[in-house]
Protein backbone atom coordinates (compact mmCIF):
# COMPACT_ATOMS: atom_id res chain seq x y z
CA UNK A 1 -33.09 55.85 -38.69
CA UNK A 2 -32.92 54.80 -34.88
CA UNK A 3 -35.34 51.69 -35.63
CA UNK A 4 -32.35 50.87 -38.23
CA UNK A 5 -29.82 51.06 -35.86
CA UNK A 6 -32.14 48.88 -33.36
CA UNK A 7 -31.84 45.89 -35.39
CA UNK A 8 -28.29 46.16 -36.83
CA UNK A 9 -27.28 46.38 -33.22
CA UNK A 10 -29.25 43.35 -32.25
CA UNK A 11 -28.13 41.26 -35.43
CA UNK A 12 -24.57 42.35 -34.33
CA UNK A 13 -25.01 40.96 -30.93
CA UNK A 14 -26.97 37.83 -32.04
CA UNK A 15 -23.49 36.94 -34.18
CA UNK A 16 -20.95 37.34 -31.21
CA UNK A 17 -23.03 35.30 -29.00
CA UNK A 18 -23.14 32.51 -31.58
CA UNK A 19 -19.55 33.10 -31.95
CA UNK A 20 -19.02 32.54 -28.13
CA UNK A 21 -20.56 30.16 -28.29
CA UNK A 22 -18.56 28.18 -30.14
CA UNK A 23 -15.57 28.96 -28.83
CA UNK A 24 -16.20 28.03 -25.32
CA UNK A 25 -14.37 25.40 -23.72
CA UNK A 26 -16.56 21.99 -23.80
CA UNK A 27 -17.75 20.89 -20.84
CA UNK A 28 -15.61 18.71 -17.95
CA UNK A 29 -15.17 15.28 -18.94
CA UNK A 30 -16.73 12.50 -16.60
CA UNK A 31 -13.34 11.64 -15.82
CA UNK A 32 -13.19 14.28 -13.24
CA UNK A 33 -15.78 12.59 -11.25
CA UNK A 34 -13.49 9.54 -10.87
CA UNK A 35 -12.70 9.13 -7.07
CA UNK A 36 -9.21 8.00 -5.14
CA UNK A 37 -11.46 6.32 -2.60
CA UNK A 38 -12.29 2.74 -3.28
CA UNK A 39 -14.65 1.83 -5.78
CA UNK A 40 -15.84 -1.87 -7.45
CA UNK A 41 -13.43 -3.56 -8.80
CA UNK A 42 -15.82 -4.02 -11.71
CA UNK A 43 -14.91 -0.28 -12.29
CA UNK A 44 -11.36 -1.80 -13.10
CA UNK A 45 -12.05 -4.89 -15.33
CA UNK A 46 -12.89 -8.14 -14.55
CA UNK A 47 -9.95 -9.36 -15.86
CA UNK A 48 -7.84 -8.03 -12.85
CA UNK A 49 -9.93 -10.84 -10.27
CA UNK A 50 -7.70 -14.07 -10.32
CA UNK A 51 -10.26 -15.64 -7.44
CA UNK A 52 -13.58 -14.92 -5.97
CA UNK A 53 -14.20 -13.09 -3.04
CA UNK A 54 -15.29 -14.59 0.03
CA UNK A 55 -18.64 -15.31 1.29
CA UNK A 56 -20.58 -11.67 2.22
CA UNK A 57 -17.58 -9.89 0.65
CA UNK A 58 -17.02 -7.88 -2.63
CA UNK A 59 -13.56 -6.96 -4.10
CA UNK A 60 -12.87 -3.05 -5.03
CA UNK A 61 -10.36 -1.73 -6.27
CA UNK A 62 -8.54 1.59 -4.79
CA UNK A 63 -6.05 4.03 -5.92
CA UNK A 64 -3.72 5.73 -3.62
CA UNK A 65 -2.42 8.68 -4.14
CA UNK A 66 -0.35 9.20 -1.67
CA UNK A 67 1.84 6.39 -2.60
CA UNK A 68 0.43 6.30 -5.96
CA UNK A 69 -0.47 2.04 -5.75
CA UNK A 70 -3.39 0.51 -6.89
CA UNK A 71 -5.02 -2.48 -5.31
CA UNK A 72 -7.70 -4.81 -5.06
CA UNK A 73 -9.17 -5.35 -1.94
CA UNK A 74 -11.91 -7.50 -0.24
CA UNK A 75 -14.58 -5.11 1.88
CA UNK A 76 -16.70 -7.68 4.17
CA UNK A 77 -19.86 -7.26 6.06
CA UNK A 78 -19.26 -10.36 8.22
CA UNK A 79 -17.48 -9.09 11.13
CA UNK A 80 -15.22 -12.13 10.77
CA UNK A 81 -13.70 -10.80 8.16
CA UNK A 82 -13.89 -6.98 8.34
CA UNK A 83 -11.10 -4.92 7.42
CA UNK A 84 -10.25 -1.25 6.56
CA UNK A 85 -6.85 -0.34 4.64
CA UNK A 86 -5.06 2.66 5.46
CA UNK A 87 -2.04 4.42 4.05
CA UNK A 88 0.54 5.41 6.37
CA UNK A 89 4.00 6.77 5.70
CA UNK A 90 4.93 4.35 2.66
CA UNK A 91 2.74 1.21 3.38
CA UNK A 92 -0.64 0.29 3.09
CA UNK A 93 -2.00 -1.45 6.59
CA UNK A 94 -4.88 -4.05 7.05
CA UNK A 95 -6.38 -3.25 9.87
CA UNK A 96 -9.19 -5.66 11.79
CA UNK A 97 -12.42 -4.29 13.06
CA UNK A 98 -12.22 -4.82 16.22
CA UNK A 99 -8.57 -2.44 16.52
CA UNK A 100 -10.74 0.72 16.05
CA UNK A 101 -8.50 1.77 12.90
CA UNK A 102 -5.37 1.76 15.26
CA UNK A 103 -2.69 1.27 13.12
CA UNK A 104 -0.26 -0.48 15.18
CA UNK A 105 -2.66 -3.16 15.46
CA UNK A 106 -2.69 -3.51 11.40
CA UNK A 107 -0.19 -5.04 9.83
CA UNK A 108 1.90 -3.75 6.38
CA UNK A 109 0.36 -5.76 3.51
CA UNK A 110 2.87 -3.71 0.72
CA UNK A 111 5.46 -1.12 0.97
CA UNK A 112 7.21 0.88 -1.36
CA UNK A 113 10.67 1.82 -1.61
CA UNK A 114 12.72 3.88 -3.89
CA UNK A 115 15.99 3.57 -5.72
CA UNK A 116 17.91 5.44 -8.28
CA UNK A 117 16.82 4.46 -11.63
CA UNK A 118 20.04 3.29 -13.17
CA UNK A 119 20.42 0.88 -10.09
CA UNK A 120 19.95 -2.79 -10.54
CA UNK A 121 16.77 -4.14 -8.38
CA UNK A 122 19.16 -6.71 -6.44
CA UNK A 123 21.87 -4.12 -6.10
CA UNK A 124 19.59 -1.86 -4.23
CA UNK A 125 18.20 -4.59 -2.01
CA UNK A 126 21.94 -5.66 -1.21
CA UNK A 127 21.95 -1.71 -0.29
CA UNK A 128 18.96 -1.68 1.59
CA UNK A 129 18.28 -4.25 3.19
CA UNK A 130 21.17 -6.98 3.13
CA UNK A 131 23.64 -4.52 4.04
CA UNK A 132 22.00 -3.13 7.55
CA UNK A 133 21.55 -6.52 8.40
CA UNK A 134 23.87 -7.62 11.96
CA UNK A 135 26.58 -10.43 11.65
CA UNK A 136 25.66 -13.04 10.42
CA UNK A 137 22.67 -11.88 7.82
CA UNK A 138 24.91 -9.29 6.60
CA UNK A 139 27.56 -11.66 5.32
CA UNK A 140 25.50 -14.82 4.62
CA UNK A 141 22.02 -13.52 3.30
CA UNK A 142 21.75 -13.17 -0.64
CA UNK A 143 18.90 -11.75 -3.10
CA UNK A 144 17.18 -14.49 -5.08
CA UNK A 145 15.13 -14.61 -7.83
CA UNK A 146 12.14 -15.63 -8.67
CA UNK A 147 11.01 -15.82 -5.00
CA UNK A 148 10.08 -19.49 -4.04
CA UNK A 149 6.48 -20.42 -4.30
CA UNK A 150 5.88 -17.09 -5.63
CA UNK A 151 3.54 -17.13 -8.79
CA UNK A 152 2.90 -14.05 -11.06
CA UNK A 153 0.38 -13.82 -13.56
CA UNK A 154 2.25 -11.05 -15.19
CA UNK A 155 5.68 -11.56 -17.06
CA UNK A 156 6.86 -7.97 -16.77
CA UNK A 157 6.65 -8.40 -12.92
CA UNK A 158 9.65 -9.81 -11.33
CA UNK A 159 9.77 -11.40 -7.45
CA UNK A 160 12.67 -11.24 -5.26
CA UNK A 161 13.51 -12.64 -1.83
CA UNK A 162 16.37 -12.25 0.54
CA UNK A 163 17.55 -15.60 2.06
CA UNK A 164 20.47 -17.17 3.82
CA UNK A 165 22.91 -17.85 1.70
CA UNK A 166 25.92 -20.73 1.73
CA UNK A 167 28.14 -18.58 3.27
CA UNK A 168 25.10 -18.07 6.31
CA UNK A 169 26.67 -19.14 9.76
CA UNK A 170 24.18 -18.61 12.10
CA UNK A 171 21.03 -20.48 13.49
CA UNK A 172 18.11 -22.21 11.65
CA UNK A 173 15.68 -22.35 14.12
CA UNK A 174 11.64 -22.70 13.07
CA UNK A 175 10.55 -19.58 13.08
CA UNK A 176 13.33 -17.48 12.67
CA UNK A 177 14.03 -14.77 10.61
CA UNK A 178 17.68 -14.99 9.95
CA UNK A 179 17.63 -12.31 7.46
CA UNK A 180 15.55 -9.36 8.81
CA UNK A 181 11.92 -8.48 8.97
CA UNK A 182 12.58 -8.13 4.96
CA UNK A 183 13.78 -11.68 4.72
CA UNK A 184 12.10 -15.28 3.81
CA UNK A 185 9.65 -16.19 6.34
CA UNK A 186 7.32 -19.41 6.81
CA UNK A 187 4.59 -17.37 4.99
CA UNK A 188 5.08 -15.89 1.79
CA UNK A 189 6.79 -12.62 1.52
CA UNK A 190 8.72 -11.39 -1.44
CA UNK A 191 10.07 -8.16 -3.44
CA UNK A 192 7.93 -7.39 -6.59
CA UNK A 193 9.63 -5.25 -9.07
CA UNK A 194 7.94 -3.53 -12.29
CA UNK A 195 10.14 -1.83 -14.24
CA UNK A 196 7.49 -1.61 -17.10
CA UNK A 197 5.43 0.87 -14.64
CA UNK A 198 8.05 2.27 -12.80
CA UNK A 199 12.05 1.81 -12.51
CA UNK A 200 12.44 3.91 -9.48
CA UNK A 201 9.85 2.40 -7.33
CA UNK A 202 9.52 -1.51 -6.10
CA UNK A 203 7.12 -3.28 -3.49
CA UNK A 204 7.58 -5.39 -0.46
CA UNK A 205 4.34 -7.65 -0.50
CA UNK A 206 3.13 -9.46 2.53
CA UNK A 207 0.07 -11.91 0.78
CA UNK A 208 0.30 -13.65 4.64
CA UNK A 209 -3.30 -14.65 5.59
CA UNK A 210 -6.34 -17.50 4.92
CA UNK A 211 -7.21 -16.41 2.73
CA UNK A 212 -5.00 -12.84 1.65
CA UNK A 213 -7.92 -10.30 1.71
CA UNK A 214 -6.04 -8.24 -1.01
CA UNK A 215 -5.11 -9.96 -4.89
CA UNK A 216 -1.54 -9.61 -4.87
CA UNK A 217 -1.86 -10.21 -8.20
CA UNK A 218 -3.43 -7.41 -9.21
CA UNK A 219 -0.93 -4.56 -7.70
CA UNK A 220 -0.10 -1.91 -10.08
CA UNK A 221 2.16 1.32 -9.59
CA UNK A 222 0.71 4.65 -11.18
């Protein structure tokens, strides 16, 4: 009688732990073993490189989450051209070797700024920027579009600059920025706005370098 009960009891147990079994949630995906730090840009697709990387350099591409951007960037052995990129507040910084990581030695390659979704892109950069501009940027400056010499591999991507205007009084010096640290310079520097990834969010890029050691082509807002 016991010896009965033995094995019903231990064909009983045999079927709930074949049961568990399959019931069990599967196990984590490899996804979760994707990293925020940077990682080849390989990782990302080659179709996301619009040019090669310099000599001794590799591109690889980074997500961060801080200020949810990706980006393609060019990490160097040859001290020449040796960077790190940093987040801080709501820009990435390139930041030479030889500063030690100091960011106020970097400078902003993108920024990101907000607006309320509804809002037209040039309305908010009238808002933004034109608007806290002294006399005579804030009367004479004006939101253009496409930005000059500005190309864009992308069609849902849309550039921007602020320039003077006809109604501009003021100086033209070489050099000068008549409209702001935001406004056209003698280096490229332009708005980017994608409302297919995001219609609150838009970028302030700053490609200014020989060459750019990030692919301003390949920015993308998560």
């Amino acid at each position: 009688m016991n010896r009965n009960r033995f094995f019903v009891t231990v064909a009983v147990a045999s079927v709930l732990l074949a049961l568990t079994a399959c019931s069990s949630p599967p196990p984590p995906e490899k996804a979760a073993e994707v990293k925020k730090s940077p990682g080849p840009a390989a990782n990302a697709g080659a179709s996301q490189l619009t040019r090669d990387p310099l000599p001794g350099c590799e591109w690889r591409g980074s997500v961060d989450p801080s200020i949810r951007l990706y980006i393609l960037v060019q990490q160097c052995t040859d001290a020449a051209h040796k960077n790190s990129f940093l987040a801080y507040g709501n820009a990435i910084y390139q930041i030479p070797a030889a500063a030690g990581g100091e960011i106020a030695k970097g400078k902003r390659i993108v920024e990101v700024f907000e607006k309320p979704a509804g809002q037209p892109i040039e309305q908010a950069l009238q808002e933004q920027f034109i608007a806290k501009l002294p006399p005579p940027g804030k009367e004479g400056c004006l939101v253009r579009s496409p930005a000059e010499g500005v190309m864009v591999s992308d069609p849902t991507k849309v550039t921007f600059e602020i320039v003077p205007g006809p109604a501009y009084k003021g100086g033209s010096e070489a050099g000068s920025r008549p409209c702001g640290e935001y406004g056209k310079a003698d280096s490229p520097m332009y708005f980017e706005y994608h409302p297919r990834e995001s219609r609150v969010r838009f970028l302030f890029v700053n490609p200014s370098g020989d060459p750019p050691m990030f692919d301003a082509q390949a920015i993308r807002l998560r």
